[in-house]
C-alpha atoms as a PDB file:
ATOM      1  CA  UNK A   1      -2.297  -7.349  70.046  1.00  0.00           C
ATOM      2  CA  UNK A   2       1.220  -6.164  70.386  1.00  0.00           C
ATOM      3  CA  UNK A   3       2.136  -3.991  73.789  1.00  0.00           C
ATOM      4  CA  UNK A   4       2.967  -1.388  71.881  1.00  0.00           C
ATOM      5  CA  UNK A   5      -0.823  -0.873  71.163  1.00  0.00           C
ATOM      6  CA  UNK A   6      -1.904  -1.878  74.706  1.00  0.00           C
ATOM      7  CA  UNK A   7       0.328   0.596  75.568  1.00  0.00           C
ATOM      8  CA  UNK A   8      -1.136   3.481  73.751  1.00  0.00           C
ATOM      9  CA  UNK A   9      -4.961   2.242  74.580  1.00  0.00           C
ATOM     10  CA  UNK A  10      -4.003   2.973  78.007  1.00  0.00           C
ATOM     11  CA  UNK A  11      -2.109   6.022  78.056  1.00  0.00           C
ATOM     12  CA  UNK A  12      -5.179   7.364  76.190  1.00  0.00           C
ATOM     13  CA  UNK A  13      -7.692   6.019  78.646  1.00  0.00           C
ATOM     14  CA  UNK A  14      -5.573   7.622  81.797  1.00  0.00           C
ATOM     15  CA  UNK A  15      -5.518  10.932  79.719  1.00  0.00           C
ATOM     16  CA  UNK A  16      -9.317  10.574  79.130  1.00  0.00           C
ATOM     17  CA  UNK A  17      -9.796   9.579  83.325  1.00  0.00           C
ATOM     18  CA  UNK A  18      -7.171  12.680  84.106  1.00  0.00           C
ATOM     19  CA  UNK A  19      -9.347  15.021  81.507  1.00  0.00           C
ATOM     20  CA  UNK A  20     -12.837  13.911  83.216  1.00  0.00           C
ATOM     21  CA  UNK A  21     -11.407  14.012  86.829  1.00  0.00           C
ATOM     22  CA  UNK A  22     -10.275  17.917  85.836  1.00  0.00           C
ATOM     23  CA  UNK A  23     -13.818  18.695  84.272  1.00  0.00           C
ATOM     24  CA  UNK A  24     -15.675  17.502  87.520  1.00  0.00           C
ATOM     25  CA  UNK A  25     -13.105  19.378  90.247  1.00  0.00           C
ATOM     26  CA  UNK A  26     -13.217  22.362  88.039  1.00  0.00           C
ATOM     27  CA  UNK A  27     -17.196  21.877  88.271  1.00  0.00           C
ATOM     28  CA  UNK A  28     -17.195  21.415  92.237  1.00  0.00           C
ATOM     29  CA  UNK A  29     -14.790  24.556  92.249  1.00  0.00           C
ATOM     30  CA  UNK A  30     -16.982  26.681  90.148  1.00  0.00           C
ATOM     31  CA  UNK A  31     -19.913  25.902  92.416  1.00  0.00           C
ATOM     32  CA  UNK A  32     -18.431  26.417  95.786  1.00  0.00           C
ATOM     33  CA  UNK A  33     -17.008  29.680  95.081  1.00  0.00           C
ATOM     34  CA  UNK A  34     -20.485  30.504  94.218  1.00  0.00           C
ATOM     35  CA  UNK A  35     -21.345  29.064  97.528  1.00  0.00           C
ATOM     36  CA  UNK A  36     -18.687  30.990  99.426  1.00  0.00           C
ATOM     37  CA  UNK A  37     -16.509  33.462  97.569  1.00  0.00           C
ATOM     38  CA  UNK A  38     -17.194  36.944  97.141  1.00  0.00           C
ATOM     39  CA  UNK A  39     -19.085  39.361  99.559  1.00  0.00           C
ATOM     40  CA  UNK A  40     -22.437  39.033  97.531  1.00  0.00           C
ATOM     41  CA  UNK A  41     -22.094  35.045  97.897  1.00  0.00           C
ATOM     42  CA  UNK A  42     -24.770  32.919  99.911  1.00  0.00           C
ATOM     43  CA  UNK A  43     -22.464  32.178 102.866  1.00  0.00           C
ATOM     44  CA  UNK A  44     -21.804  35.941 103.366  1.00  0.00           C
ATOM     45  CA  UNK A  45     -25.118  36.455 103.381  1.00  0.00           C
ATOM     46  CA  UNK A  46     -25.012  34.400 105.889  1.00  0.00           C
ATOM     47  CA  UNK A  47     -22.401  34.998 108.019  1.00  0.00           C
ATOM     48  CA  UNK A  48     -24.293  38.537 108.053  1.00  0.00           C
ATOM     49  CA  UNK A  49     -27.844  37.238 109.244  1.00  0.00           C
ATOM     50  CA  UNK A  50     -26.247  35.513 111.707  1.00  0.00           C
ATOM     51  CA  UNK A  51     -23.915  38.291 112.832  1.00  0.00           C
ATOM     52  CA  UNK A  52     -27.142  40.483 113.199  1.00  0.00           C
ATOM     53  CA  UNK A  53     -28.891  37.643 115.651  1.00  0.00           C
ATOM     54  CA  UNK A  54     -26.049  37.744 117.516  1.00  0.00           C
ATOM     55  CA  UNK A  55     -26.131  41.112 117.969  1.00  0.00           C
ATOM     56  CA  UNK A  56     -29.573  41.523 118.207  1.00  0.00           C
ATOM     57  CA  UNK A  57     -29.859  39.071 120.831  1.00  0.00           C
ATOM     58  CA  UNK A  58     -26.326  39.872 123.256  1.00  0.00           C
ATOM     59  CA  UNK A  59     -28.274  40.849 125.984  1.00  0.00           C
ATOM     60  CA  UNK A  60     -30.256  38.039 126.544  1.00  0.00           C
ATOM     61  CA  UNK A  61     -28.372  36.377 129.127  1.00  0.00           C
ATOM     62  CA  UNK A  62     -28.185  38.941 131.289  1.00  0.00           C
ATOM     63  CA  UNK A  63     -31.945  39.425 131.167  1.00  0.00           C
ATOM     64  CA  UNK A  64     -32.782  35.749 132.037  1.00  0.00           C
ATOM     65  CA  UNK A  65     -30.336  35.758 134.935  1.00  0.00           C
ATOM     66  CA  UNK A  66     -32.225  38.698 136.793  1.00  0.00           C
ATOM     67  CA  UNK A  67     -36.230  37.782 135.299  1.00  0.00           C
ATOM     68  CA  UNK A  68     -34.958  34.260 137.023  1.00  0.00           C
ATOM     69  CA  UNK A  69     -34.259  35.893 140.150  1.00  0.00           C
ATOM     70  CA  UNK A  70     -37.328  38.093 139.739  1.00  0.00           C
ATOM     71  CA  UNK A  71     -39.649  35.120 139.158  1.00  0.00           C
ATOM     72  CA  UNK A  72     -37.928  33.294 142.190  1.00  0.00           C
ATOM     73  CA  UNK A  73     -39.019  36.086 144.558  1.00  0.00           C
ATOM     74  CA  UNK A  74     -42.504  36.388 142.644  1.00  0.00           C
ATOM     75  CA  UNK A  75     -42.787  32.754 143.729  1.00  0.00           C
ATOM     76  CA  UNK A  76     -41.818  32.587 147.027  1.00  0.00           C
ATOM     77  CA  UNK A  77     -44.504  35.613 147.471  1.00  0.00           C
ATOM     78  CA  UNK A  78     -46.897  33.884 146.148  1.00  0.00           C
ATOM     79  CA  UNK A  79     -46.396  30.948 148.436  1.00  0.00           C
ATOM     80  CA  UNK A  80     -47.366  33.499 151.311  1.00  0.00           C
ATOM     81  CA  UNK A  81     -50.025  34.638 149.297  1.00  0.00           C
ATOM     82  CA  UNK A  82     -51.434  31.207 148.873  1.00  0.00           C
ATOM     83  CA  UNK A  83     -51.018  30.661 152.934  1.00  0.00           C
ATOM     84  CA  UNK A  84     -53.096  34.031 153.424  1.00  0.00           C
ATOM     85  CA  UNK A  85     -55.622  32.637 150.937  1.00  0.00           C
ATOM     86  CA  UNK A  86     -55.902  29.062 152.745  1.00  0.00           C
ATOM     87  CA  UNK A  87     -56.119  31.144 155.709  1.00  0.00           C
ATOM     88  CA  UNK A  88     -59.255  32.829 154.790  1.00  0.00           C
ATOM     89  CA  UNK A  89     -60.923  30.491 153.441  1.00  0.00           C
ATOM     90  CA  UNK A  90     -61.082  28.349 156.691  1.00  0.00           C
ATOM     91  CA  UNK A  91     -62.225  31.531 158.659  1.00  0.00           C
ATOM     92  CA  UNK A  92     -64.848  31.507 156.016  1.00  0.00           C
ATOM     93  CA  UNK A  93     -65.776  28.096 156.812  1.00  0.00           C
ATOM     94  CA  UNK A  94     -65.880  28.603 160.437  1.00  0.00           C
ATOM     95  CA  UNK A  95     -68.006  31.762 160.162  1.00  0.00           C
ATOM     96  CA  UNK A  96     -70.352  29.275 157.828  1.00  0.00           C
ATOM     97  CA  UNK A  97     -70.667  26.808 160.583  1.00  0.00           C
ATOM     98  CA  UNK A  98     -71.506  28.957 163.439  1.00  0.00           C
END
């Protein structure tokens, strides 16, 4: 074969490898800007459910800071509660025994 042939063989097979490489971005493009491009897209979508959560749920924190604080106090009544209880229930016993 001369290398004027091989030549030619090969330029043809990069512009076949440069045509096929073109096709498949082009095909990747098409479906990410399906993905993410316009408003009506499945990312902005989304971005808007997610926007809404976060909105939805802002004031969450501040909640579980003071039912923390309220459930702290609820237990350390509770402790005096349970003291009152233990209390009573060996006076109960005593009265029992006599």
């Amino acid at each position: 074969m001369s290398y004027t042939l091989l030549m030619v063989l090969t330029v043809l097979l990069v512009l076949l490898f440069v045509g096929a490489l073109i096709y498949f971005v082009a095909g990747i493009h098409r479906l990410l800007v399906n993905i993410g491009g316009g408003g009506n897209s499945f990312l902005a979508k989304l971005r808007l459910g997610l926007r809404a959560i976060e909105t939805e749920t802002g004031h969450l924190p501040v909640q579980a800071t003071k039912l923390n604080e309220t459930l702290t106090n609820t237990g350390a009544g509770l402790k005096v509660v349970n003291g009152h209880l233990e209390g009573t229930i060996q006076a109960a016993l005593k009265q029992k025994n006599i």
